[in-house]
C-alpha atoms as a PDB file:
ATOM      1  CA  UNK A   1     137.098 119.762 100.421  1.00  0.00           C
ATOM      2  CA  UNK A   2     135.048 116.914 100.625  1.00  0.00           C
ATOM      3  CA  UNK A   3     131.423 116.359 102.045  1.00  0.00           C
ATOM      4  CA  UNK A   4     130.931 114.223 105.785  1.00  0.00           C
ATOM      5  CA  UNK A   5     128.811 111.824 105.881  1.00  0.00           C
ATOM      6  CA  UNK A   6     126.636 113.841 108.734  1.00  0.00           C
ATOM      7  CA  UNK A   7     126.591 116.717 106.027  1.00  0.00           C
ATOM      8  CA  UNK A   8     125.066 113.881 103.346  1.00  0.00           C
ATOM      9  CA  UNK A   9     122.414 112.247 106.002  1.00  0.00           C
ATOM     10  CA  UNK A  10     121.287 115.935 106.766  1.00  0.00           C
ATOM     11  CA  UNK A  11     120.341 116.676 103.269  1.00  0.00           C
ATOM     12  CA  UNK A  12     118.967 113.402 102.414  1.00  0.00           C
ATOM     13  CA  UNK A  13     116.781 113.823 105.666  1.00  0.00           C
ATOM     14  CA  UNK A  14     115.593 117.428 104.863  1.00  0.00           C
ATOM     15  CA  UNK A  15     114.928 116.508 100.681  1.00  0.00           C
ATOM     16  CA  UNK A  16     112.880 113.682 102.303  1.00  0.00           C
ATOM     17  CA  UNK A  17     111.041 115.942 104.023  1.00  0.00           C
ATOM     18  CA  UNK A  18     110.145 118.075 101.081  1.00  0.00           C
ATOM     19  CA  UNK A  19     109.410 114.897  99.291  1.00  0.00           C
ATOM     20  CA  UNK A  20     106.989 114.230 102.058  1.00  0.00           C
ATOM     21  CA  UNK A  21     104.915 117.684 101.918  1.00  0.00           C
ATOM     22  CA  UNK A  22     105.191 118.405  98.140  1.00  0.00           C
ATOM     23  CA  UNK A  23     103.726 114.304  96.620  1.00  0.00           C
ATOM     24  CA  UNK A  24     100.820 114.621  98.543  1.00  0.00           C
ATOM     25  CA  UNK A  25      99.966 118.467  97.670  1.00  0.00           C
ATOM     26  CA  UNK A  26     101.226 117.102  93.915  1.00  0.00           C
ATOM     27  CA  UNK A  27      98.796 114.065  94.074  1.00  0.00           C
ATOM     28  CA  UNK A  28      95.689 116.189  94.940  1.00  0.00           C
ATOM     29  CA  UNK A  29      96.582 118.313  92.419  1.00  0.00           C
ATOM     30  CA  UNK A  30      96.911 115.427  90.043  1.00  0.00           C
ATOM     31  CA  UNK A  31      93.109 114.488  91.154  1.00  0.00           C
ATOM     32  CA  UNK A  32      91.360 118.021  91.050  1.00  0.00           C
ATOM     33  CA  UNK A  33      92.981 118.555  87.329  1.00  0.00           C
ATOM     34  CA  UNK A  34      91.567 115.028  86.198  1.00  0.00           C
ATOM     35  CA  UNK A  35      87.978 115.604  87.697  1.00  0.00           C
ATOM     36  CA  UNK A  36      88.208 118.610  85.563  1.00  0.00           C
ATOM     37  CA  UNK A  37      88.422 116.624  82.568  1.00  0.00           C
ATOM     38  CA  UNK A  38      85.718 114.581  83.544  1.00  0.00           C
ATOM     39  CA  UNK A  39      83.194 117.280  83.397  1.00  0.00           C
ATOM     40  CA  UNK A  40      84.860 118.888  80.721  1.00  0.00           C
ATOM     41  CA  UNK A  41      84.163 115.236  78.683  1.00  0.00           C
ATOM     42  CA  UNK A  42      80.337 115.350  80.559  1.00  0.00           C
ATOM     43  CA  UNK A  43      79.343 118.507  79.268  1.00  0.00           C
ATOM     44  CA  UNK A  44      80.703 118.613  75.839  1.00  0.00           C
ATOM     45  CA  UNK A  45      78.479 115.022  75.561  1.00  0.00           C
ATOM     46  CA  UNK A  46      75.870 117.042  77.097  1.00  0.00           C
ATOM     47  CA  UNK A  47      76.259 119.346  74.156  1.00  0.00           C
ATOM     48  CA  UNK A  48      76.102 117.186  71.676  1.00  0.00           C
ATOM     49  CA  UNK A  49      72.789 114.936  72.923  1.00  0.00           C
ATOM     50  CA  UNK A  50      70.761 118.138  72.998  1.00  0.00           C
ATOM     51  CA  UNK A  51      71.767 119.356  69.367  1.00  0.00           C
ATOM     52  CA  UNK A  52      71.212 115.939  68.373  1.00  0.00           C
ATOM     53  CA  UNK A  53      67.646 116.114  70.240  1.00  0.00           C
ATOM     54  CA  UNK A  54      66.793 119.198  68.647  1.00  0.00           C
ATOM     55  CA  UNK A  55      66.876 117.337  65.194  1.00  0.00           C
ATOM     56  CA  UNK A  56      65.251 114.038  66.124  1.00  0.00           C
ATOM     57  CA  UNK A  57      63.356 115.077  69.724  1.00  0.00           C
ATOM     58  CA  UNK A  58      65.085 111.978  70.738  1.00  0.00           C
ATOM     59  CA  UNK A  59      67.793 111.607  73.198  1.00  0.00           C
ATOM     60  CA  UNK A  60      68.457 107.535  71.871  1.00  0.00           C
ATOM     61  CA  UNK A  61      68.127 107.840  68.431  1.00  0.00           C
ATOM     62  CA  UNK A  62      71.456 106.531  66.698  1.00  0.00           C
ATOM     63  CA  UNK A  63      72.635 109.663  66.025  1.00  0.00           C
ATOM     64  CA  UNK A  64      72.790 110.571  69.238  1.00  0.00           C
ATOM     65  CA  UNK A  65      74.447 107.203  70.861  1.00  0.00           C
ATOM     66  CA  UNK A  66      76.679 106.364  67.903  1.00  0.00           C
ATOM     67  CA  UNK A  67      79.712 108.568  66.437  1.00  0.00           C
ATOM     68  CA  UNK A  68      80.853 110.057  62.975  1.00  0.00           C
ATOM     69  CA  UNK A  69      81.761 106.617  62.469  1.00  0.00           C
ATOM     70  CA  UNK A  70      78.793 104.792  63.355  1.00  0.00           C
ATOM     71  CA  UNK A  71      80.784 102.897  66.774  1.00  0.00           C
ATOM     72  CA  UNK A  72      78.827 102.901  69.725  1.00  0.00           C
ATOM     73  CA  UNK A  73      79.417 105.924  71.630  1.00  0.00           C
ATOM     74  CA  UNK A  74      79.073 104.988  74.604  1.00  0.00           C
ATOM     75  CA  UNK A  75      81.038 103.685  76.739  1.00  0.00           C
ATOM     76  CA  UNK A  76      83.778 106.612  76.175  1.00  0.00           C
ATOM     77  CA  UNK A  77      86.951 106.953  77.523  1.00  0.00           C
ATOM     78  CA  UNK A  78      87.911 110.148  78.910  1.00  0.00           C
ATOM     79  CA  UNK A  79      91.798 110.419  79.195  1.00  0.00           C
ATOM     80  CA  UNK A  80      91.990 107.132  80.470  1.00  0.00           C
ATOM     81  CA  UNK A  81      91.052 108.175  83.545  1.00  0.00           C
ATOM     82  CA  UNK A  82      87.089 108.445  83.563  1.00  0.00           C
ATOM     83  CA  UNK A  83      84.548 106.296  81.734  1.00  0.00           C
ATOM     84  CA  UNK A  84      81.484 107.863  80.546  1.00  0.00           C
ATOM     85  CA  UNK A  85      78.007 105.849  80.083  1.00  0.00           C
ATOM     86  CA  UNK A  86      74.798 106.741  79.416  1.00  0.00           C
ATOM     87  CA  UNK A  87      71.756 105.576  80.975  1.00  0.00           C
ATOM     88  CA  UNK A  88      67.793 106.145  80.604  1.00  0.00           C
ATOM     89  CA  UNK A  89      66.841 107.716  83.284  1.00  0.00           C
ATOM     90  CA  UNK A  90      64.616 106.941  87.047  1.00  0.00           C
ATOM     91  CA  UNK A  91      62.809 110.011  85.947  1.00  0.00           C
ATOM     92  CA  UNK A  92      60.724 108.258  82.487  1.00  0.00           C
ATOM     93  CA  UNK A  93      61.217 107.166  79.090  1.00  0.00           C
ATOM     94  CA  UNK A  94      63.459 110.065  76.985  1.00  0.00           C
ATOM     95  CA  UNK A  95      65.316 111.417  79.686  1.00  0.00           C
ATOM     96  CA  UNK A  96      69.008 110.068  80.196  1.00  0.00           C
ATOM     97  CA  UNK A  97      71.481 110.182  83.182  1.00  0.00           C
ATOM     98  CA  UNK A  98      75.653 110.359  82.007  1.00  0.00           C
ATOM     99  CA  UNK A  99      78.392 109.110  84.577  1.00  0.00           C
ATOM    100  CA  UNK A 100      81.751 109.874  84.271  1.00  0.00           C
ATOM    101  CA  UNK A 101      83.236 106.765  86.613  1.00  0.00           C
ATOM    102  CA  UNK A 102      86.559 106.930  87.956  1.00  0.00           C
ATOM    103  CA  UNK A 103      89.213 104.310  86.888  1.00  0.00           C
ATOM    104  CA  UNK A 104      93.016 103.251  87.697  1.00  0.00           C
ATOM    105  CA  UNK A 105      94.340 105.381  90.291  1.00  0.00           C
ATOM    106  CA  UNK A 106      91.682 108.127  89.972  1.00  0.00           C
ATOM    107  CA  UNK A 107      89.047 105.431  91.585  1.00  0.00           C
ATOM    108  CA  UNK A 108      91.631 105.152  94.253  1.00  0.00           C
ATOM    109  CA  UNK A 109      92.603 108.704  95.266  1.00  0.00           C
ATOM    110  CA  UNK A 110      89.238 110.613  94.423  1.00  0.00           C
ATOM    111  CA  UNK A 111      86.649 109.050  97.207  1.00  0.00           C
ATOM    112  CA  UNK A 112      85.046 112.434  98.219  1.00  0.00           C
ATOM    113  CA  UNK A 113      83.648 113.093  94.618  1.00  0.00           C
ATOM    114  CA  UNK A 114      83.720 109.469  92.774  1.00  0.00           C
ATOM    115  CA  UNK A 115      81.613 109.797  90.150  1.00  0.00           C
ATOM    116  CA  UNK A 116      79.822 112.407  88.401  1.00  0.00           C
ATOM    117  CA  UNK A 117      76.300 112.150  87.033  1.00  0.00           C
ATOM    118  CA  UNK A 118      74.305 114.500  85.214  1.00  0.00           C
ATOM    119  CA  UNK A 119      70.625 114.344  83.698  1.00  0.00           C
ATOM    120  CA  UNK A 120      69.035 115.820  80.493  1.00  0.00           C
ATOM    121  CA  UNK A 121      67.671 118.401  83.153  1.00  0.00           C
ATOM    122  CA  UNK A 122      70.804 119.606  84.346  1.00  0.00           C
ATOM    123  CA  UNK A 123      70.606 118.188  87.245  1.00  0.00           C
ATOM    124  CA  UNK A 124      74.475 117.925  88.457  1.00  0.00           C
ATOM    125  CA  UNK A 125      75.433 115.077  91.547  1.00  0.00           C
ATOM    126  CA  UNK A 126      78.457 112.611  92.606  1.00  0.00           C
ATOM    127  CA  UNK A 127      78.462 109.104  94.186  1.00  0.00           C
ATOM    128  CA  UNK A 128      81.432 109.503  96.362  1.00  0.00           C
ATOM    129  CA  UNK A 129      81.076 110.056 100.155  1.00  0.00           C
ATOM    130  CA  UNK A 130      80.877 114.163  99.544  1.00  0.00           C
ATOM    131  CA  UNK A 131      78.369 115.607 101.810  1.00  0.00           C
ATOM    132  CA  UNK A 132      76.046 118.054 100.329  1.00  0.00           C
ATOM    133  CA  UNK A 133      78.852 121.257 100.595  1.00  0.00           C
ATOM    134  CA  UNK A 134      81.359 119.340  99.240  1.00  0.00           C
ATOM    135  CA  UNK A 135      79.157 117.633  96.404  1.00  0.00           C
ATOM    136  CA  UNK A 136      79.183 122.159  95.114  1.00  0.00           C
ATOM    137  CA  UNK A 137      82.933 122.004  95.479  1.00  0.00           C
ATOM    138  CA  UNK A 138      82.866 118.763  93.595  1.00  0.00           C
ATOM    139  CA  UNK A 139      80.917 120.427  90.152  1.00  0.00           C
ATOM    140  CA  UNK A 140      82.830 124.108  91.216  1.00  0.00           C
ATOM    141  CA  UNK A 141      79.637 125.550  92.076  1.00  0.00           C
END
């Protein structure tokens, strides 16, 4: 018993198929599971600037922006797929802003959140081209 060619081209067609629904359902996955990270990274930093201010009532002292080993902490890589920076903030002197910005193929496929910002208020936002809704979906609120 062997296979026909019309038998082969029949399941190569219909795994293509599958192929075709399941990378791009895969993909998004891929994306929502890496944003996840990034705040994940943003909050634990978060964290670790306000203990840090509650011993020195300064956000930029250097044991806030450097780590254990006295390296710059910032920029930090978060699983190669988000940089995080911190900033002074627009809103005066002691207050800070921290991005988590997108790199490689997370840049590419994640346009609706970009990246994520947060302030030494809480205050939670994203640069990409999410409208106000989908900026909440963005930070799962």
């Amino acid at each position: 018993m062997g296979v026909t060619l019309i038998e082969l081209l029949i399941v190569v067609t219909i795994v293509g198929i599958l192929a075709a629904i399941a990378y791009p359902s895969y993909r998004a996955y891929v994306v929502r599971t890496n944003r996840t990270e990034a705040k994940a990274a943003l909050l634990s930093h978060v964290l670790r600037l306000e203990r840090c201010f509650a011993r020195t009532q300064n956000y930029f002292s250097p044991q806030c922006t450097l780590d254990d080993g006295g390296a710059a902490m910032y920029p930090f890589t978060a699983s190669d797929n988000y940089i995080l920076t911190m900033t002074a903030s627009a809103l005066g002197a002691g207050n800070y802003d921290l991005t988590a910005v997108p790199q490689g193929a997370q840049a590419n496929d994640d346009t609706q959140c970009a990246s994520f910002v947060i302030d030494n208020l809480g205050n939670r936002s994203v640069t990409g081209t999410a409208t106000a809704t989908a900026e909440a979906s963005c930070w799962d609120r």
